[in-house]
PDB file of N, CA and C in Angstrom:
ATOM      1  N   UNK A   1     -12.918 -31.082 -45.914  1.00  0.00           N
ATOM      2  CA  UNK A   1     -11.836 -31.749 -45.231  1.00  0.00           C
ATOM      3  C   UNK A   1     -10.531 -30.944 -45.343  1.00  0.00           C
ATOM      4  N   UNK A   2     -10.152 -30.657 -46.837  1.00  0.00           N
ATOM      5  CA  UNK A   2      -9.244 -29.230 -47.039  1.00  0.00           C
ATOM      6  C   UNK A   2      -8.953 -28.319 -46.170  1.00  0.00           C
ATOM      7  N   UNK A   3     -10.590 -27.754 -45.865  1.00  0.00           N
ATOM      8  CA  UNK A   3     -10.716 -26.503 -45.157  1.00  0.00           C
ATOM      9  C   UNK A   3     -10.127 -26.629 -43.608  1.00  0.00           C
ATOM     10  N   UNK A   4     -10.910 -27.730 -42.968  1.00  0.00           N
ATOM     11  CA  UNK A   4     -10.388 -28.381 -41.906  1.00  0.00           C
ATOM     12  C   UNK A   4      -8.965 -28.479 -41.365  1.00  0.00           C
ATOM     13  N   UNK A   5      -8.410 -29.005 -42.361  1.00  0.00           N
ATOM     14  CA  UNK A   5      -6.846 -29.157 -42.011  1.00  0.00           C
ATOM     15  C   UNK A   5      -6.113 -27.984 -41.970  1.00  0.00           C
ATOM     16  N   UNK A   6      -6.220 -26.710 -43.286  1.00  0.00           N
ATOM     17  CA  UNK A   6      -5.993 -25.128 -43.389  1.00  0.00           C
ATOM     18  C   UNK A   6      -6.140 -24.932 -42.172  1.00  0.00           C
ATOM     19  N   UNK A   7      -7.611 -25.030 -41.587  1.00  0.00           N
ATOM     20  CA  UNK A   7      -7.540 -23.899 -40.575  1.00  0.00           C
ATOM     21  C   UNK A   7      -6.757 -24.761 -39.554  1.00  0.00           C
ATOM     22  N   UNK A   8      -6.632 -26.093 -39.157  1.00  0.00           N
ATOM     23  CA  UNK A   8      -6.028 -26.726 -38.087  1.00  0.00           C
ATOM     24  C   UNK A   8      -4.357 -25.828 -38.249  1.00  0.00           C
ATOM     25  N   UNK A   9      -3.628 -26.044 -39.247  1.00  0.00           N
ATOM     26  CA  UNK A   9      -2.280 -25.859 -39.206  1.00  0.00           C
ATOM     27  C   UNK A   9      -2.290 -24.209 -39.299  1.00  0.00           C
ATOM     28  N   UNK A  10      -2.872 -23.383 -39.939  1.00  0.00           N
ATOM     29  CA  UNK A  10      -3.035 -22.038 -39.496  1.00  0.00           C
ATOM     30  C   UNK A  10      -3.346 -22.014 -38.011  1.00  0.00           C
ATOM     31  N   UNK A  11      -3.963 -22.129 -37.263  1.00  0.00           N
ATOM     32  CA  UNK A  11      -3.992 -22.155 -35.443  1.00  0.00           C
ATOM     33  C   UNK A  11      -2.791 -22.685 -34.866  1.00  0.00           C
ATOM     34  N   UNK A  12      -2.348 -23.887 -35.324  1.00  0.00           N
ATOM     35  CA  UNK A  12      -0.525 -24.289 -34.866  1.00  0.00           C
ATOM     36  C   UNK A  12       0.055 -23.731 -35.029  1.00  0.00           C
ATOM     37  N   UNK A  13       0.087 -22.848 -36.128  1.00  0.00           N
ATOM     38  CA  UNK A  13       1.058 -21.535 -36.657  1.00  0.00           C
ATOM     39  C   UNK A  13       0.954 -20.263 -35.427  1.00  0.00           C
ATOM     40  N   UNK A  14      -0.090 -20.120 -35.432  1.00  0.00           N
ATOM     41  CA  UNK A  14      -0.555 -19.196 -34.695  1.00  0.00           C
ATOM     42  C   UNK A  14      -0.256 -19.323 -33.340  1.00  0.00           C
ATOM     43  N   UNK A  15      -0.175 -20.449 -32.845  1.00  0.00           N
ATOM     44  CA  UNK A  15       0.297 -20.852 -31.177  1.00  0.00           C
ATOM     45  C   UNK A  15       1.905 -21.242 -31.214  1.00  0.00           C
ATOM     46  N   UNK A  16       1.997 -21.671 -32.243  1.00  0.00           N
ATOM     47  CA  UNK A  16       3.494 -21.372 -32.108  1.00  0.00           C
ATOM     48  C   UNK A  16       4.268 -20.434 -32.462  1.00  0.00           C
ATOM     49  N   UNK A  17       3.581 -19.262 -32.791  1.00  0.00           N
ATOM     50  CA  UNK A  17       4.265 -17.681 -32.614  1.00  0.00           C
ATOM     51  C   UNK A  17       4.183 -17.170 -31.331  1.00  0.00           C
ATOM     52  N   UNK A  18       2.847 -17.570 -30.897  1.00  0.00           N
ATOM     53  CA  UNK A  18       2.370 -17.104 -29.614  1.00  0.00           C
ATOM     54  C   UNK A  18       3.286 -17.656 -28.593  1.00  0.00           C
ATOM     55  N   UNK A  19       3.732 -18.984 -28.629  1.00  0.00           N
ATOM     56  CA  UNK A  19       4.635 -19.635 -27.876  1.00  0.00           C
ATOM     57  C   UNK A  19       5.710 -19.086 -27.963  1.00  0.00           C
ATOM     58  N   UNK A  20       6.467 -18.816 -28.882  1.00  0.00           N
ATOM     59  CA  UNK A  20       7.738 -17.527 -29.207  1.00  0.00           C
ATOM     60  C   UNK A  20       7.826 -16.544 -28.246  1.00  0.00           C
ATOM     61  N   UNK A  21       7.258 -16.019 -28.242  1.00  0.00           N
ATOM     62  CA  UNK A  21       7.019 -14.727 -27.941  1.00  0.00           C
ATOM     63  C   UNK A  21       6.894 -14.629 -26.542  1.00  0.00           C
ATOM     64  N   UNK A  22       6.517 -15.750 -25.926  1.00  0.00           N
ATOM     65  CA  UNK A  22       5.682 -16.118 -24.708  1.00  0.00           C
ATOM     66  C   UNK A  22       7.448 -16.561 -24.336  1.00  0.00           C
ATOM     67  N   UNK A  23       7.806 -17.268 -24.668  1.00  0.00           N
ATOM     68  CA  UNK A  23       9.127 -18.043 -24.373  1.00  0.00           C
ATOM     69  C   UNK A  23      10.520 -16.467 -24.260  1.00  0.00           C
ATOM     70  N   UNK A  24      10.314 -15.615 -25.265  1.00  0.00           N
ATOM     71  CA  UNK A  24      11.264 -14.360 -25.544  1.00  0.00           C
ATOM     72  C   UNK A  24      11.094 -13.639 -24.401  1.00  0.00           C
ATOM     73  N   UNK A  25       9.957 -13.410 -23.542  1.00  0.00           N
ATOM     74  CA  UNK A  25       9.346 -12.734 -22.543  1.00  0.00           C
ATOM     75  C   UNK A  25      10.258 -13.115 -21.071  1.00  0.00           C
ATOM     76  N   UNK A  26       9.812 -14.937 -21.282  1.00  0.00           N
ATOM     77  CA  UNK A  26      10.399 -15.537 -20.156  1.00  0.00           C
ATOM     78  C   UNK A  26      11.629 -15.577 -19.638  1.00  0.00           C
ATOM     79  N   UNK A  27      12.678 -15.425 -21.309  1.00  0.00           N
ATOM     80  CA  UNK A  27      13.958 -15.693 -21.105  1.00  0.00           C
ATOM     81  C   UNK A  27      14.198 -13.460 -20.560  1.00  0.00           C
ATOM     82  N   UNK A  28      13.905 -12.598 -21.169  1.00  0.00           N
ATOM     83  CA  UNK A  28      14.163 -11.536 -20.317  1.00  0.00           C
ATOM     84  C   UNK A  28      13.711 -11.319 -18.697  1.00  0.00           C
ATOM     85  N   UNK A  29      12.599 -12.223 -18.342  1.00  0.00           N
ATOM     86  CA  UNK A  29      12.675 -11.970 -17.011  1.00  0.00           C
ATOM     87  C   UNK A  29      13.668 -12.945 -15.819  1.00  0.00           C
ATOM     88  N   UNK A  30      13.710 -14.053 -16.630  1.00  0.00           N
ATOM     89  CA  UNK A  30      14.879 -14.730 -15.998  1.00  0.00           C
ATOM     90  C   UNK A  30      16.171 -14.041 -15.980  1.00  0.00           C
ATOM     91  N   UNK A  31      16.538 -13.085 -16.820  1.00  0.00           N
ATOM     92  CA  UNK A  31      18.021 -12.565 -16.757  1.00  0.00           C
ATOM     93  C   UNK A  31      17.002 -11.193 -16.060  1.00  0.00           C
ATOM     94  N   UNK A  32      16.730 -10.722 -15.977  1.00  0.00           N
ATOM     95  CA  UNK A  32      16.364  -9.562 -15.047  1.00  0.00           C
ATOM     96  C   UNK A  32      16.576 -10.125 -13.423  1.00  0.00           C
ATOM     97  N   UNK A  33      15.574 -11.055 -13.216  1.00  0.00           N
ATOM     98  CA  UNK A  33      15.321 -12.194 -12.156  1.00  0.00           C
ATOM     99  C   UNK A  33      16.910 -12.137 -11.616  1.00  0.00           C
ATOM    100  N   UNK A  34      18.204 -12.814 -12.730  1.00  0.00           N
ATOM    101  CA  UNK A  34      19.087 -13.099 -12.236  1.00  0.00           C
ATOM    102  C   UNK A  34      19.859 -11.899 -12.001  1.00  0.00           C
ATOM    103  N   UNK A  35      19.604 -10.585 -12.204  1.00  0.00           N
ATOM    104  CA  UNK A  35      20.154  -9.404 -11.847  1.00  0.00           C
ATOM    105  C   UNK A  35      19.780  -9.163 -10.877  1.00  0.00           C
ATOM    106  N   UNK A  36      18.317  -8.839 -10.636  1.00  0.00           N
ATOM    107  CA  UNK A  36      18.599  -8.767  -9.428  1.00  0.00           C
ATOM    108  C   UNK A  36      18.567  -9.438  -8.406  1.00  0.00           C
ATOM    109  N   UNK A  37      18.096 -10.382  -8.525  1.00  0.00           N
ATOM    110  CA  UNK A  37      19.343 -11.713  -6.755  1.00  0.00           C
ATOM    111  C   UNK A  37      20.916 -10.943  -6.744  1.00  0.00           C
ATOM    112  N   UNK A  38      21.648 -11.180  -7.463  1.00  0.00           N
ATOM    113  CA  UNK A  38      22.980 -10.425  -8.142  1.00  0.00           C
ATOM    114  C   UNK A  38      23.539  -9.397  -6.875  1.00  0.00           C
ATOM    115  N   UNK A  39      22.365  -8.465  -7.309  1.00  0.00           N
ATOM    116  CA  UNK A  39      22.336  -7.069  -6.465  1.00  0.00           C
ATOM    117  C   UNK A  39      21.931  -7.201  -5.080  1.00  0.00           C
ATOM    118  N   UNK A  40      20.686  -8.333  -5.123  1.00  0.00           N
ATOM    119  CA  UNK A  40      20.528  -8.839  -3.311  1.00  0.00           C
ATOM    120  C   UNK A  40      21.574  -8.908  -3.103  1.00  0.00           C
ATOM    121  N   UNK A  41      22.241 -10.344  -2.987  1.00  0.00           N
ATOM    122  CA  UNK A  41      23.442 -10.827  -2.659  1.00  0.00           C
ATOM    123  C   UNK A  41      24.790 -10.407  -2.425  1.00  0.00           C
ATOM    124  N   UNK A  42      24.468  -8.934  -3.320  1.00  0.00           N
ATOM    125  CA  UNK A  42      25.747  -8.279  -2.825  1.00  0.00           C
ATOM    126  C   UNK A  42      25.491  -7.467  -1.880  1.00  0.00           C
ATOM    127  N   UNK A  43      24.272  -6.879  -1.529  1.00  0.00           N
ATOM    128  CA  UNK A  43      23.762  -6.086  -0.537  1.00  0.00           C
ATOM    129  C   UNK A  43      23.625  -6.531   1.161  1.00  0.00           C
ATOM    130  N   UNK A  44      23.450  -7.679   0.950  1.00  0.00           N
ATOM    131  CA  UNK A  44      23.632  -8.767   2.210  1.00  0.00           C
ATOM    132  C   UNK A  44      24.868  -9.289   2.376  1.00  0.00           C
ATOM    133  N   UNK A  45      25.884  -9.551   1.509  1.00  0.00           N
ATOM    134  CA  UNK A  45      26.882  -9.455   1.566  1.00  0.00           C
ATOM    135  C   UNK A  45      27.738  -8.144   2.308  1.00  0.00           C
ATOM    136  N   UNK A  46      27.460  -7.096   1.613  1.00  0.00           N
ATOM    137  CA  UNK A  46      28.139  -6.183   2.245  1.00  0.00           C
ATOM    138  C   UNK A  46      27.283  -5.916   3.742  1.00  0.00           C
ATOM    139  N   UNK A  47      26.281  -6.026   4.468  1.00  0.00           N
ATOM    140  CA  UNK A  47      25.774  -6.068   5.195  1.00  0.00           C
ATOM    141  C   UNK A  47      26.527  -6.730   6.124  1.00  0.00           C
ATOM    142  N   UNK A  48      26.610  -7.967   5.951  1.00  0.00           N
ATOM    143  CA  UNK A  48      27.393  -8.620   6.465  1.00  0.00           C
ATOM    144  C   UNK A  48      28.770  -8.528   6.845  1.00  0.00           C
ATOM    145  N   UNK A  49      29.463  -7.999   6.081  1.00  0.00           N
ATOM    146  CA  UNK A  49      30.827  -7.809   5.879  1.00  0.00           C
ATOM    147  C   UNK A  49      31.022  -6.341   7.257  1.00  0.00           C
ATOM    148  N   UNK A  50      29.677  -5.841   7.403  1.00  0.00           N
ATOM    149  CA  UNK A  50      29.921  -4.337   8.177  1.00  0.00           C
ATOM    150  C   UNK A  50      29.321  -4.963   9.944  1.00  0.00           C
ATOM    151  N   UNK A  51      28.808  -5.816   9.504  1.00  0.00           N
ATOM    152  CA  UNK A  51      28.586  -6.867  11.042  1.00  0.00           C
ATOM    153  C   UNK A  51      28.902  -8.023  11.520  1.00  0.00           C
ATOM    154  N   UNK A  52      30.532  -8.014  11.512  1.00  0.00           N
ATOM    155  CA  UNK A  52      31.667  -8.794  11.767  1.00  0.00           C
ATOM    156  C   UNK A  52      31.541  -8.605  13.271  1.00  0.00           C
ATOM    157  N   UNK A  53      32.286  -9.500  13.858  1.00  0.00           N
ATOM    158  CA  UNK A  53      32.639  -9.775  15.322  1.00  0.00           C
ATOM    159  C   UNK A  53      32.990  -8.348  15.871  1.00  0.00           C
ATOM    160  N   UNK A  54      32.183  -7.540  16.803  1.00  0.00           N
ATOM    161  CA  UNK A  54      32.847  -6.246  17.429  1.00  0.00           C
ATOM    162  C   UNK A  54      31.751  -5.223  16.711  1.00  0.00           C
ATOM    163  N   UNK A  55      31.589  -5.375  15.773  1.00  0.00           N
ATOM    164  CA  UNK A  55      30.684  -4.006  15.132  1.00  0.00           C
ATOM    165  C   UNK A  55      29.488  -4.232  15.166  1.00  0.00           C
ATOM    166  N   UNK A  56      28.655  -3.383  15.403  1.00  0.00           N
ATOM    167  CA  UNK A  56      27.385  -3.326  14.755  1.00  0.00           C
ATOM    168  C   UNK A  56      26.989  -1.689  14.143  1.00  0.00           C
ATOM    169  N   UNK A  57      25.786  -2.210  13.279  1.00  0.00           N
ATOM    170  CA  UNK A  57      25.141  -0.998  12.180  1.00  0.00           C
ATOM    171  C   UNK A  57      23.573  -0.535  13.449  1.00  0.00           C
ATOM    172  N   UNK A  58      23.850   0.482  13.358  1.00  0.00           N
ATOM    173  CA  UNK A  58      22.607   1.434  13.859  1.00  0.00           C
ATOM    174  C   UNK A  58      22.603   2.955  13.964  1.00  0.00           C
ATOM    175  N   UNK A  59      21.280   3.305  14.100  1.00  0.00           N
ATOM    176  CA  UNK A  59      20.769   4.621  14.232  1.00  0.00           C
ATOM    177  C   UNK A  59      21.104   5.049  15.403  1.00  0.00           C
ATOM    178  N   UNK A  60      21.431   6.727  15.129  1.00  0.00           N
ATOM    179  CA  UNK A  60      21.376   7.619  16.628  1.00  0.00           C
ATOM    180  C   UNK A  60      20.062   7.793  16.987  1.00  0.00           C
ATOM    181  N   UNK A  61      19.398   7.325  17.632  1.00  0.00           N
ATOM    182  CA  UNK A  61      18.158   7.911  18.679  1.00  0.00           C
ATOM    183  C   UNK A  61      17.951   9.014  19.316  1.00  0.00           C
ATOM    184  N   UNK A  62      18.927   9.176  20.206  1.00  0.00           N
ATOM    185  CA  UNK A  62      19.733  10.379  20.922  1.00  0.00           C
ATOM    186  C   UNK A  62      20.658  11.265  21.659  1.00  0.00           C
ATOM    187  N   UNK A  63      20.720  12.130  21.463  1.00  0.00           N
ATOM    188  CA  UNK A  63      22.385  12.769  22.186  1.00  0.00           C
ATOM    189  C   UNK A  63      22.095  12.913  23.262  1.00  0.00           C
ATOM    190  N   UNK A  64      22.764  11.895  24.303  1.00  0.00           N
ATOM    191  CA  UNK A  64      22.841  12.641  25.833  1.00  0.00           C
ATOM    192  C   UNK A  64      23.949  13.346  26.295  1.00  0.00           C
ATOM    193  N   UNK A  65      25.067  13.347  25.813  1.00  0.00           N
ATOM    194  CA  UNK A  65      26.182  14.723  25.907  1.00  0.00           C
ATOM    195  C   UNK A  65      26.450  14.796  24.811  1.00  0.00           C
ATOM    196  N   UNK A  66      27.660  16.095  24.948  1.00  0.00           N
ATOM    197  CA  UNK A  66      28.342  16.150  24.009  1.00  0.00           C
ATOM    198  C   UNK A  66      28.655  14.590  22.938  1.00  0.00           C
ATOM    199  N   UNK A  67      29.334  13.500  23.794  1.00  0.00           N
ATOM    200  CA  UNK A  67      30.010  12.672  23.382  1.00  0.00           C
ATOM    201  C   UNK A  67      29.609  11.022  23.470  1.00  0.00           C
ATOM    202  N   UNK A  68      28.154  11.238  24.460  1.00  0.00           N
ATOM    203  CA  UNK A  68      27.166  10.346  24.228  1.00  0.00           C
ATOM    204  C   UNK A  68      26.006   9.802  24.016  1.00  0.00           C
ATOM    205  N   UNK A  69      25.820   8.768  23.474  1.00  0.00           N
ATOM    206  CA  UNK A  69      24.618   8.657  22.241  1.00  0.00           C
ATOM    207  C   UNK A  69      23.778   7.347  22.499  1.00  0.00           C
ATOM    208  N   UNK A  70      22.603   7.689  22.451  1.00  0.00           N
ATOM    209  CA  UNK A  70      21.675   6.172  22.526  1.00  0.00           C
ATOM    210  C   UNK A  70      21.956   5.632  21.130  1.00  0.00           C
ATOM    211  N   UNK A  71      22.330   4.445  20.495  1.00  0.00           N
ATOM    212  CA  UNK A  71      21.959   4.229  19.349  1.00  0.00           C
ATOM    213  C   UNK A  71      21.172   2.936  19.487  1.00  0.00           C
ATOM    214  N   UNK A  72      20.130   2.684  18.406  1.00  0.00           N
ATOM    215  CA  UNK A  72      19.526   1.517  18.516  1.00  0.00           C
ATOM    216  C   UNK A  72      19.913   0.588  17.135  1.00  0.00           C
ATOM    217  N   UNK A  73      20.446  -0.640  17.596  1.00  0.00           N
ATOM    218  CA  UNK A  73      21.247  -1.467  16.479  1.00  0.00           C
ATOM    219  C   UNK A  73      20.092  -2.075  15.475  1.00  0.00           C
ATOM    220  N   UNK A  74      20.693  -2.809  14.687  1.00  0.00           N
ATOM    221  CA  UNK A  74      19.712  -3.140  13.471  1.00  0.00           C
ATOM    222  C   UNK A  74      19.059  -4.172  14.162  1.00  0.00           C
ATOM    223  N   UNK A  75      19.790  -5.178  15.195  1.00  0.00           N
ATOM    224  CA  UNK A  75      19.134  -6.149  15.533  1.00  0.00           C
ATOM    225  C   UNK A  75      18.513  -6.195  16.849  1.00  0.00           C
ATOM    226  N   UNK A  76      18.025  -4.704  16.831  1.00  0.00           N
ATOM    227  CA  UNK A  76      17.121  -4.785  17.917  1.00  0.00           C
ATOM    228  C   UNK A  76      17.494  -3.933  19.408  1.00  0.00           C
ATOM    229  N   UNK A  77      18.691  -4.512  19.896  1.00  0.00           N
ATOM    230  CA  UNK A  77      18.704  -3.523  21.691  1.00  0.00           C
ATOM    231  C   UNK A  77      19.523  -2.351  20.742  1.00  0.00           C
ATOM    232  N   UNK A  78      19.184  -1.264  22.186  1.00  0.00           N
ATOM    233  CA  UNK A  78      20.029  -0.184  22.247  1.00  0.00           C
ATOM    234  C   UNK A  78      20.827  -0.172  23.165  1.00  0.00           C
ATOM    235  N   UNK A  79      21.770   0.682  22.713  1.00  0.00           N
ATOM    236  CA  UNK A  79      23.021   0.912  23.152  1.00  0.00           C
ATOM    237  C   UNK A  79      23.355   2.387  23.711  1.00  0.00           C
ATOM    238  N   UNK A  80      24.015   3.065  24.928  1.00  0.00           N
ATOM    239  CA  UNK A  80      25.120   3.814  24.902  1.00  0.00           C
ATOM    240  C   UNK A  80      26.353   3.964  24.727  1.00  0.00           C
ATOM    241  N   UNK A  81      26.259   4.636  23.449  1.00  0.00           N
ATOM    242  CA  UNK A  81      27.348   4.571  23.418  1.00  0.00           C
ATOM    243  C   UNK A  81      28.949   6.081  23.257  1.00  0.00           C
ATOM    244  N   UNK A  82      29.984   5.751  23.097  1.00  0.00           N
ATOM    245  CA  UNK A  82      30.586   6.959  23.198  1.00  0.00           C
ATOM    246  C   UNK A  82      31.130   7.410  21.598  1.00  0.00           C
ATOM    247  N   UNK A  83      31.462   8.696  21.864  1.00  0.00           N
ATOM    248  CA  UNK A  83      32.302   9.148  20.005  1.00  0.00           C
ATOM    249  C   UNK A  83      33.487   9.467  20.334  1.00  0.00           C
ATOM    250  N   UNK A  84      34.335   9.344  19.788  1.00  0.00           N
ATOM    251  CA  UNK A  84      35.587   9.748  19.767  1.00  0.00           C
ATOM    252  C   UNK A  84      35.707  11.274  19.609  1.00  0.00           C
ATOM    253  N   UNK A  85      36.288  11.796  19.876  1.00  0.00           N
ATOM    254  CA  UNK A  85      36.572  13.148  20.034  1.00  0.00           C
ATOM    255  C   UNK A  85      36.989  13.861  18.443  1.00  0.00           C
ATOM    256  N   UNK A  86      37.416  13.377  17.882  1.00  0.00           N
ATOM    257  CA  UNK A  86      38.099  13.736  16.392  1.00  0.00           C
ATOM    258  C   UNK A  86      37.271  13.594  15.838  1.00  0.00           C
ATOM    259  N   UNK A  87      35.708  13.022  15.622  1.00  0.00           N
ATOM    260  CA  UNK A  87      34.631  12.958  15.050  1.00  0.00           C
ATOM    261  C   UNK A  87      33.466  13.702  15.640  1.00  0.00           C
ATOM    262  N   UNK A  88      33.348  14.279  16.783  1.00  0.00           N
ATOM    263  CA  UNK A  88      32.825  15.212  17.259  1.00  0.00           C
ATOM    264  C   UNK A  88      33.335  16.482  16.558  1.00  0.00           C
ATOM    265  N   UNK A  89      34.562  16.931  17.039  1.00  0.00           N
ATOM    266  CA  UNK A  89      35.048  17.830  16.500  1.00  0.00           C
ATOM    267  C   UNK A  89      35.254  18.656  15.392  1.00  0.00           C
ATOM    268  N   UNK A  90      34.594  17.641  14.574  1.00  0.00           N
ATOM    269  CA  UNK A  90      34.345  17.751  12.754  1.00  0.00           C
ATOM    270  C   UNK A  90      32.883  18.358  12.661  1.00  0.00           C
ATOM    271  N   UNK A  91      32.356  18.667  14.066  1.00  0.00           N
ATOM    272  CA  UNK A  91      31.073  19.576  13.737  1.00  0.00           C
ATOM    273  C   UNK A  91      29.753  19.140  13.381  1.00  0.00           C
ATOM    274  N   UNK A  92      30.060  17.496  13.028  1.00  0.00           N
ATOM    275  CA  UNK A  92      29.015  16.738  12.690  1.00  0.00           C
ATOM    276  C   UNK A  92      28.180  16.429  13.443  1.00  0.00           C
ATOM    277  N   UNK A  93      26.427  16.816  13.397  1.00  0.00           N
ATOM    278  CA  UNK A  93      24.930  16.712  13.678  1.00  0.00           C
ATOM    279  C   UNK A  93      24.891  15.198  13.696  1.00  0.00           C
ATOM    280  N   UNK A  94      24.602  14.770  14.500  1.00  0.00           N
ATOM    281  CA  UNK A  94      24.039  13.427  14.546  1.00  0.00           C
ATOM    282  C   UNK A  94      22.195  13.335  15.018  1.00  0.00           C
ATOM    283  N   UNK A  95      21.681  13.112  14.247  1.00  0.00           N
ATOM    284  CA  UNK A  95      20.233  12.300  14.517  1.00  0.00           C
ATOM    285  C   UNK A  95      19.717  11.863  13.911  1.00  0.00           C
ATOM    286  N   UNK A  96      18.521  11.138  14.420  1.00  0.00           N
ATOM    287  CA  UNK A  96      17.894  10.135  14.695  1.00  0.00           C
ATOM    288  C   UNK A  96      17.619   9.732  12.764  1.00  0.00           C
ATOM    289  N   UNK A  97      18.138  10.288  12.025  1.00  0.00           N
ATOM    290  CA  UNK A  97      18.288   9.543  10.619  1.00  0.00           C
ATOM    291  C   UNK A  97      19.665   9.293  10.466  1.00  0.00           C
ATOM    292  N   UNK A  98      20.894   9.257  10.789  1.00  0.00           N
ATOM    293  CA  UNK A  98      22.019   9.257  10.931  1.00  0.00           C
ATOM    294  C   UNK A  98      22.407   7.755  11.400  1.00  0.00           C
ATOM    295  N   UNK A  99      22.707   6.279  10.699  1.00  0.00           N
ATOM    296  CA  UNK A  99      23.020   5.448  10.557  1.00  0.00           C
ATOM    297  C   UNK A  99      24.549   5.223  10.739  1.00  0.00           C
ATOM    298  N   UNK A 100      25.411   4.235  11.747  1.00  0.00           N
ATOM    299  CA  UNK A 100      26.609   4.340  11.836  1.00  0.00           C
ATOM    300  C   UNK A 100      27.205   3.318  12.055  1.00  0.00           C
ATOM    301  N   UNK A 101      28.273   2.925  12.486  1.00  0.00           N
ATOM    302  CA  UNK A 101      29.379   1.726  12.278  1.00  0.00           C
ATOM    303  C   UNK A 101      29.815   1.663  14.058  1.00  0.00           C
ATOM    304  N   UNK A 102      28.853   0.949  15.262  1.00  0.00           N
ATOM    305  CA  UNK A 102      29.883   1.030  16.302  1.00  0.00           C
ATOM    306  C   UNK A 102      30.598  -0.271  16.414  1.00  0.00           C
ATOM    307  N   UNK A 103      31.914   0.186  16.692  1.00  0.00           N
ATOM    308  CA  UNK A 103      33.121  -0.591  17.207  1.00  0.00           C
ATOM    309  C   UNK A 103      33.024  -1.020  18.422  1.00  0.00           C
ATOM    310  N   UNK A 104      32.554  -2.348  19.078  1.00  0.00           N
ATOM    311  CA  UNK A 104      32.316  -2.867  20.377  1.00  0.00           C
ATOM    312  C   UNK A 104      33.838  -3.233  20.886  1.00  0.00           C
ATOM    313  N   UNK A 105      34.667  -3.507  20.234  1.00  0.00           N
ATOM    314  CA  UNK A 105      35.873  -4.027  20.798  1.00  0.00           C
ATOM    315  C   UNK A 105      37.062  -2.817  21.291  1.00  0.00           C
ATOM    316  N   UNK A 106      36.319  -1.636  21.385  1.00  0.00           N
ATOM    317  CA  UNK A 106      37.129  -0.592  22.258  1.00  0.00           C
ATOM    318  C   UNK A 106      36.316   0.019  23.240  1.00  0.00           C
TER     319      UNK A 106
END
C-alpha cells in the first residue's frame, strides 16, 4: 500500500515538472506570437499609410519611352503611366523588379 502511494506521488511529481516546462514553452511562444503580429501590424500599417487617396504601390512592367511606363499596381489593373523628368535624369534603370510610389492626383 506504501509502495502504491510512493509511486502515485512520484508520477504527480513527475507531471508536474512536465507541466512546468510545458507551461515555460507556452509562455515564450506567446511573447514570440506577440512579436510578431507587432511586426505584421506595422507592416500593413505602413502599407497602408503608402496607399492613401491618390497613390498607389506597383511594379514597372515596361518602358514605352523615355518617360513612359506600364506599371501594374498591387491591386491588380495596370497603368500608364508618366516620370517626371528630374527622376529620369538621375540615370535610373527601371524594371520589371523595380517597385514604386505613383501619385494619381497630378
Amino acid at each position: 500500500m506504501a509502495d502504491n502511494r510512493e509511486k502515485g506521488l512520484q508520477d504527480y511529481r513527475k507531471k508536474l515538472l512536465e507541466h512546468k516546462e510545458i507551461d515555460g514553452r507556452l509562455k515564450e511562444l506567446r511573447e514570440q506570437l506577440k512579436e510578431l503580429t507587432k511586426q505584421y501590424e506595422k507592416s500593413e500599417n505602413d502599407l497602408k499609410a503608402l496607399q492613401s487617396v491618390g497613390q498607389i504601390v506597383g511594379e514597372v512592367l515596361k518602358q514605352l519611352t523615355e518617360e513612359k511606363f506600364i506599371v501594374k499596381a498591387t491591386n491588380g489593373p495596370r497603368y500608364v503611366v508618366g516620370c517626371r523628368r528630374q527622376v529620369t535624369e538621375r540615370g535610373q534603370k527601371y524594371t520589371n523588379i523595380t517597385s514604386l510610389l505613383a501619385d494619381e492626383t497630378h
